[in-house]
Protein backbone atom coordinates (compact mmCIF):
# COMPACT_ATOMS: atom_id res chain seq x y z
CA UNK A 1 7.74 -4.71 -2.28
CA UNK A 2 8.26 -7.93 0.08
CA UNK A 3 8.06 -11.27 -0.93
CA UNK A 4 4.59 -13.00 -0.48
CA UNK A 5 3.87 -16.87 1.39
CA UNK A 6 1.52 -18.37 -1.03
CA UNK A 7 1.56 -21.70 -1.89
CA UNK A 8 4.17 -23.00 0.57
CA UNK A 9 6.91 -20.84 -0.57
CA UNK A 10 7.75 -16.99 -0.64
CA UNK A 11 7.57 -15.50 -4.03
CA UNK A 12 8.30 -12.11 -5.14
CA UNK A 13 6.17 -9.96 -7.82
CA UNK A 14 7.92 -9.51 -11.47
CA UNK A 15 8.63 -5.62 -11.50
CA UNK A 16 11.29 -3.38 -10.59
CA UNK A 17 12.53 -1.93 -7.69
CA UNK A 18 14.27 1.65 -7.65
CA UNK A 19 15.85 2.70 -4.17
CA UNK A 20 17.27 6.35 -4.31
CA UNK A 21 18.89 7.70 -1.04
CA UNK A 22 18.60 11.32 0.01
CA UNK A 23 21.75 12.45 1.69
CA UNK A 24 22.36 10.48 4.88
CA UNK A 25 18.75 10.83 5.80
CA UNK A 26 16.01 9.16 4.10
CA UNK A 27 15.48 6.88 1.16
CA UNK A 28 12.57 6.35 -1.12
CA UNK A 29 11.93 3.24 -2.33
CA UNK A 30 9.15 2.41 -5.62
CA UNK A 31 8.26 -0.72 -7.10
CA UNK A 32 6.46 -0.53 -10.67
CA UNK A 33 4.65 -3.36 -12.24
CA UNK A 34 2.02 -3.55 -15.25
CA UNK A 35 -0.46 -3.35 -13.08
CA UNK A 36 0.49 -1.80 -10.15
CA UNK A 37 2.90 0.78 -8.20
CA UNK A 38 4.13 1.58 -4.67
CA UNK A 39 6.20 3.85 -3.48
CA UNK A 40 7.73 4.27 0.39
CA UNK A 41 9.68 6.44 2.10
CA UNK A 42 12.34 5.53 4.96
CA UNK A 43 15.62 5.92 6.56
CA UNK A 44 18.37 3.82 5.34
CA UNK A 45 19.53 0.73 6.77
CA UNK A 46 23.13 -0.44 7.63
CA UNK A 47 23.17 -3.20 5.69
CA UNK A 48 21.89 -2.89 2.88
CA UNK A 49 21.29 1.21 2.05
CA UNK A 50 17.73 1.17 1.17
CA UNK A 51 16.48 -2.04 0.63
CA UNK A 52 15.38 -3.51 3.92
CA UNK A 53 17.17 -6.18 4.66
CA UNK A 54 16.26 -9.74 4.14
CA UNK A 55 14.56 -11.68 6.53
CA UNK A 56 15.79 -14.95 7.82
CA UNK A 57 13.85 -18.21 7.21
């Protein structure tokens, strides 16, 4: 669901991303791509809700 280092730069997988939040307590969070999926459960964040927040560079 992160962005990947290859090549000298970060680069993100084509697909979407679906973030759902469940009351004030959790979040799930599911990326889905031809050829793959992934799915993750959490808590939310301040910042952003469900997506984790991105990371300085």
């Amino acid at each position: 669901m992160n962005s990947l280092y290859q090549d000298g730069d970060y680069v993100s997988a084509e697909g979407a991303m679906v973030g759902l939040r469940v009351r004030d307590e959790a979040c799930a969070r599911a990326l889905v791509q031809r050829t793959d999926y992934d799915m993750q459960t959490d808590g939310p964040y301040p910042e952003t809700g469900c997506f984790e927040p991105p990371h300085g560079r």
